[in-house]
C-alpha atoms as a PDB file:
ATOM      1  CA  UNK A   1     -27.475 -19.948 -35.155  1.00  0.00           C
ATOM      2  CA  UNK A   2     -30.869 -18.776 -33.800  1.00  0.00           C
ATOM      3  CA  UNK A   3     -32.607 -21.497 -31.075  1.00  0.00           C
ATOM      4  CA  UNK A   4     -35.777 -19.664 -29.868  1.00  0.00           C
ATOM      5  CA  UNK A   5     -35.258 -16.487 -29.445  1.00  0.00           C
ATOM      6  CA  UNK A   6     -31.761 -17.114 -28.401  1.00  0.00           C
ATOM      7  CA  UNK A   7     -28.196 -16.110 -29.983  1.00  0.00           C
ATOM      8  CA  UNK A   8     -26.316 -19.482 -29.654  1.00  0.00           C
ATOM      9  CA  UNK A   9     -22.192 -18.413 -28.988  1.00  0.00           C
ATOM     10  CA  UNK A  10     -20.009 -20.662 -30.869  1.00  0.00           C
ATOM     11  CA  UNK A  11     -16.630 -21.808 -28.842  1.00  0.00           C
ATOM     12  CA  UNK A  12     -14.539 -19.480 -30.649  1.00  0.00           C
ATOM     13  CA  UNK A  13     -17.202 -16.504 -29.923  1.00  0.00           C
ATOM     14  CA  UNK A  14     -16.567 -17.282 -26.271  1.00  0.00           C
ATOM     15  CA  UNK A  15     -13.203 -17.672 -26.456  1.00  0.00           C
ATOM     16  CA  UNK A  16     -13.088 -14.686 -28.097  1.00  0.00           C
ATOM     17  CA  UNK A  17     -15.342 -12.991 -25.393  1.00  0.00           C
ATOM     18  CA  UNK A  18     -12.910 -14.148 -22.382  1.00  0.00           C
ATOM     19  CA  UNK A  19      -9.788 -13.543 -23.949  1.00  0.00           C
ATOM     20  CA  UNK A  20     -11.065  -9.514 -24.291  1.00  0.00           C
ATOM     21  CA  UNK A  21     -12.266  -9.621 -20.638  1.00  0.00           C
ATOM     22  CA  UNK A  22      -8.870 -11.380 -19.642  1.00  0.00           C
ATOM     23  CA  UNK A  23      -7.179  -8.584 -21.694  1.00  0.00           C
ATOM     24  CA  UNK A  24      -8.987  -5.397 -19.663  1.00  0.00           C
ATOM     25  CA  UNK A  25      -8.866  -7.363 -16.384  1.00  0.00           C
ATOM     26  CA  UNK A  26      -4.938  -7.351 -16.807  1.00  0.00           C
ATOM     27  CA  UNK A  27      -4.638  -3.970 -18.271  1.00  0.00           C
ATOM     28  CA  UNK A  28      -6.905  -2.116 -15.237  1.00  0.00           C
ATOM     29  CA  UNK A  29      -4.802  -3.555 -13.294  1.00  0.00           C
ATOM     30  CA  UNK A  30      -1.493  -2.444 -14.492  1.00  0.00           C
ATOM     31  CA  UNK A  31      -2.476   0.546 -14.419  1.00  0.00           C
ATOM     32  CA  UNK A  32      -3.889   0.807 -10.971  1.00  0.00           C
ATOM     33  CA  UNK A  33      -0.006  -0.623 -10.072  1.00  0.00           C
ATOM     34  CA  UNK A  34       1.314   2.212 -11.717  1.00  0.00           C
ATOM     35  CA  UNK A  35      -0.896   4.314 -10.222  1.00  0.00           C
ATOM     36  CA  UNK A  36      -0.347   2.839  -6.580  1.00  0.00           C
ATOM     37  CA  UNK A  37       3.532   3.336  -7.001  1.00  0.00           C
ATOM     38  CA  UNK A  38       3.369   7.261  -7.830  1.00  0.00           C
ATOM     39  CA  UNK A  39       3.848   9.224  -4.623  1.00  0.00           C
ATOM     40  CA  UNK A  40       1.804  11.600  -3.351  1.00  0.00           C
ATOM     41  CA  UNK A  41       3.886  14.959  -2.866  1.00  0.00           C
ATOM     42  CA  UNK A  42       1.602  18.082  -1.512  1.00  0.00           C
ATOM     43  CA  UNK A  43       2.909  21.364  -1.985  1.00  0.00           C
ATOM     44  CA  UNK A  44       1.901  22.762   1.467  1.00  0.00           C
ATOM     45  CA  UNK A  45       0.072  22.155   4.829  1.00  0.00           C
ATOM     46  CA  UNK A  46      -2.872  24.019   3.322  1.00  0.00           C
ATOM     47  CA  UNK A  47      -3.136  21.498   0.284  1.00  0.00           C
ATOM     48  CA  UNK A  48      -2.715  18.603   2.540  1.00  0.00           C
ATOM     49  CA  UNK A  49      -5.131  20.070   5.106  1.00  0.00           C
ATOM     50  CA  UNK A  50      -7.659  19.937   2.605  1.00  0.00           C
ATOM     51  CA  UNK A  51      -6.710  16.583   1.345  1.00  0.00           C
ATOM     52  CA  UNK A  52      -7.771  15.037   4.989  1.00  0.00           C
ATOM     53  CA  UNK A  53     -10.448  17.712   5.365  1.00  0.00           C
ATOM     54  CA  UNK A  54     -12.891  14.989   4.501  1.00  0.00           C
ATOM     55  CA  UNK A  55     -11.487  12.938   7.346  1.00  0.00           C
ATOM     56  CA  UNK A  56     -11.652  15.630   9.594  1.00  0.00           C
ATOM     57  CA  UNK A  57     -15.080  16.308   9.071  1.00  0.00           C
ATOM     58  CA  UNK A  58     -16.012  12.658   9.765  1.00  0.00           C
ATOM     59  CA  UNK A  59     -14.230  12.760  13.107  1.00  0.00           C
ATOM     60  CA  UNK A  60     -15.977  16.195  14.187  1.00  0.00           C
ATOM     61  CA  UNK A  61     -19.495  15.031  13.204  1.00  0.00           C
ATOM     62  CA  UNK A  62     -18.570  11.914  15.466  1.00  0.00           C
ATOM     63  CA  UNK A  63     -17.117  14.227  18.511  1.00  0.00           C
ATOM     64  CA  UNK A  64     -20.467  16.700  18.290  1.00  0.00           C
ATOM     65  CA  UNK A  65     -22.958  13.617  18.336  1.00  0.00           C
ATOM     66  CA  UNK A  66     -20.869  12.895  21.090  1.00  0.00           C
ATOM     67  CA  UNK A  67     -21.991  16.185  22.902  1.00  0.00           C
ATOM     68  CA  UNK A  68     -18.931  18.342  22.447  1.00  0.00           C
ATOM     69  CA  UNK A  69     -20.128  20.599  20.696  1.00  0.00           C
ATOM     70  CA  UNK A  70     -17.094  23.241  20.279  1.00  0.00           C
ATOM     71  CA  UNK A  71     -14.454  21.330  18.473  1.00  0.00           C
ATOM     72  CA  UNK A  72     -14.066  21.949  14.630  1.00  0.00           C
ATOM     73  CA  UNK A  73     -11.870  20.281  11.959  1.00  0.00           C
ATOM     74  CA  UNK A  74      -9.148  23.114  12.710  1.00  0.00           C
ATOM     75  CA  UNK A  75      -9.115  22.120  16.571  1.00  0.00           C
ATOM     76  CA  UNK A  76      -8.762  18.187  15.595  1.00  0.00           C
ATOM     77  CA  UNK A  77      -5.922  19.346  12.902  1.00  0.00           C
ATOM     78  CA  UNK A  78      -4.284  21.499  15.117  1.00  0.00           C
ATOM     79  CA  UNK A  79      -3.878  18.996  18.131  1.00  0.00           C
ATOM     80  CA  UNK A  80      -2.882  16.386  15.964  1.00  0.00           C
ATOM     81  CA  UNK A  81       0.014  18.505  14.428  1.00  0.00           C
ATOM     82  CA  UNK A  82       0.748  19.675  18.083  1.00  0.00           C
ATOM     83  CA  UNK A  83       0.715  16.693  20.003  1.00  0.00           C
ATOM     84  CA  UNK A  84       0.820  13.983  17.986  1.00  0.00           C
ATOM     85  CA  UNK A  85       3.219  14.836  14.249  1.00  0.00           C
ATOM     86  CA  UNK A  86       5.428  17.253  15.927  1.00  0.00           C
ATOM     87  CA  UNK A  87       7.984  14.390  16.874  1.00  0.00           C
ATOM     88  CA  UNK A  88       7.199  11.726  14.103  1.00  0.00           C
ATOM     89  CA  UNK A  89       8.935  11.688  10.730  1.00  0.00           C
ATOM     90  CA  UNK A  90       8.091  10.666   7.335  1.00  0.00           C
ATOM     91  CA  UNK A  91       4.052  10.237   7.972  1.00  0.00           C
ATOM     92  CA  UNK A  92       2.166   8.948   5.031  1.00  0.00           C
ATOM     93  CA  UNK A  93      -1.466  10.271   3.858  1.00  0.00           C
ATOM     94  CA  UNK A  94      -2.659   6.777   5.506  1.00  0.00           C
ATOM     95  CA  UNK A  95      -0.730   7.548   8.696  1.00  0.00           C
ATOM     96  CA  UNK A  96      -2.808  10.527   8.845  1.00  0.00           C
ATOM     97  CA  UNK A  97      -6.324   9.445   8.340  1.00  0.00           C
ATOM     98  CA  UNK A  98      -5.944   6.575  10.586  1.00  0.00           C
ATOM     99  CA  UNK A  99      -4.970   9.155  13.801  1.00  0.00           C
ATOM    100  CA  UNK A 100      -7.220  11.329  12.634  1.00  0.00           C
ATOM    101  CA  UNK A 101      -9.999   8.708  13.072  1.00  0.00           C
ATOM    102  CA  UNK A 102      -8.268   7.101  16.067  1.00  0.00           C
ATOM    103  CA  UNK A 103      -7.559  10.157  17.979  1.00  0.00           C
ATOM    104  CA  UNK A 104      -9.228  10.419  21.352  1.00  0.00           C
ATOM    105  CA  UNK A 105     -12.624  12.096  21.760  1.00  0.00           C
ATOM    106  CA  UNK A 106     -12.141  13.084  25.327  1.00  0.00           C
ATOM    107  CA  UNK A 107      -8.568  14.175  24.394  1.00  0.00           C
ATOM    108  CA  UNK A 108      -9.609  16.496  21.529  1.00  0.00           C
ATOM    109  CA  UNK A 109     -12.364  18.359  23.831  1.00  0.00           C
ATOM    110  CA  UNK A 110      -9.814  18.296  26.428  1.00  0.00           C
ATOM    111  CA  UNK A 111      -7.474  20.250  23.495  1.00  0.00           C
ATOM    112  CA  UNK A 112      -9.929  22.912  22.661  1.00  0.00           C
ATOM    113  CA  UNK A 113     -11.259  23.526  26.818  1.00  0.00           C
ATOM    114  CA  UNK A 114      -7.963  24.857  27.471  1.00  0.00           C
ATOM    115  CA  UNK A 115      -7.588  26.941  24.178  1.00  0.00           C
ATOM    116  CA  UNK A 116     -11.192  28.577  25.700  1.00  0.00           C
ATOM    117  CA  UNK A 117      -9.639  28.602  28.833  1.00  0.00           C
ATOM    118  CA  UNK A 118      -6.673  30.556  27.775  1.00  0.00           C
ATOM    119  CA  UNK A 119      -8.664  32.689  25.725  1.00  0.00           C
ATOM    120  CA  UNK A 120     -10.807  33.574  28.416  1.00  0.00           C
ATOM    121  CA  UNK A 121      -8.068  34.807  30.275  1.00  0.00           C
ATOM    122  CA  UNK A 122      -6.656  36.774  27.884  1.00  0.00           C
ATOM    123  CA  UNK A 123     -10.032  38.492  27.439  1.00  0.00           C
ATOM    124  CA  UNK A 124     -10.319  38.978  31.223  1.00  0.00           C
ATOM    125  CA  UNK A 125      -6.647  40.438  31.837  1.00  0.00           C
ATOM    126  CA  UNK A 126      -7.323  42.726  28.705  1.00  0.00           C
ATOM    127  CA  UNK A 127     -10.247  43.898  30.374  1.00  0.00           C
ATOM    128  CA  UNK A 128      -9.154  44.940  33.767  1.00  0.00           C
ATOM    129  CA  UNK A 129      -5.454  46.215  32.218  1.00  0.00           C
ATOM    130  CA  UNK A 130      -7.794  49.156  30.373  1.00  0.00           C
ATOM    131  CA  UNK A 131      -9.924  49.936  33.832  1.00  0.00           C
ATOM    132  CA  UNK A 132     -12.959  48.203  32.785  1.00  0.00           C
ATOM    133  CA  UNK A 133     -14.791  45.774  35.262  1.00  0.00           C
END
């Protein structure tokens, strides 16, 4: 029936109309269940590396604006796996972007001073083992 310009939706056109939306509603869902209950496996460090990368990023843009300006996403990575993992067992991907954004700044700069610091020395024994001041 047409009032004005308007399609008038008999009850059974509505019914109709929710019972298809009911229908999808129910079926995204089971599949975002079956989804949810498939476990995430990564075939190396390198794959899950770059599955946190994004996370990682996030966290280093936070520490620069911060004013520390040498740590990168390796230098977060690598004293997370160092000081953090090493000891823990059976970490989930949420386990890992949560420390990742949780992590201490000040630690994290502390982290990659001493790697420059070691480094440094390194550089400055090398240099006086082959005579050169």
């Amino acid at each position: 029936m047409q009032v004005t310009g308007f399609t008038v939706l008999s009850n059974r056109n509505v019914t109709f109309f929710i019972s298809l939306f009911l229908f999808f509603s129910i079926y995204s869902i089971i599949i975002l269940v079956k989804v949810m209950k498939e476990e995430i496996v990564f075939r190396s460090v390198e794959e899950l590396y770059n599955r946190v990368l994004p996370a990682l990023y996030s966290k280093r843009k936070e520490i620069n604006s911060l004013g520390f300006k040498l740590v990168t996403e390796k230098d977060i990575w690598n004293y997370l796996v160092e000081n953090e993992w090493k000891t823990k067992r059976n970490l989930e991907l949420h386990d890992l972007i949560n420390d990742i954004f949780y992590v201490d700044n000040i630690k994290i700069n502390d982290y990659v001073m001493r790697k420059v610091e070691r480094l440094k020395r390194v550089e400055d024994s090398t240099v006086h083992d082959n005579g050169v001041l």
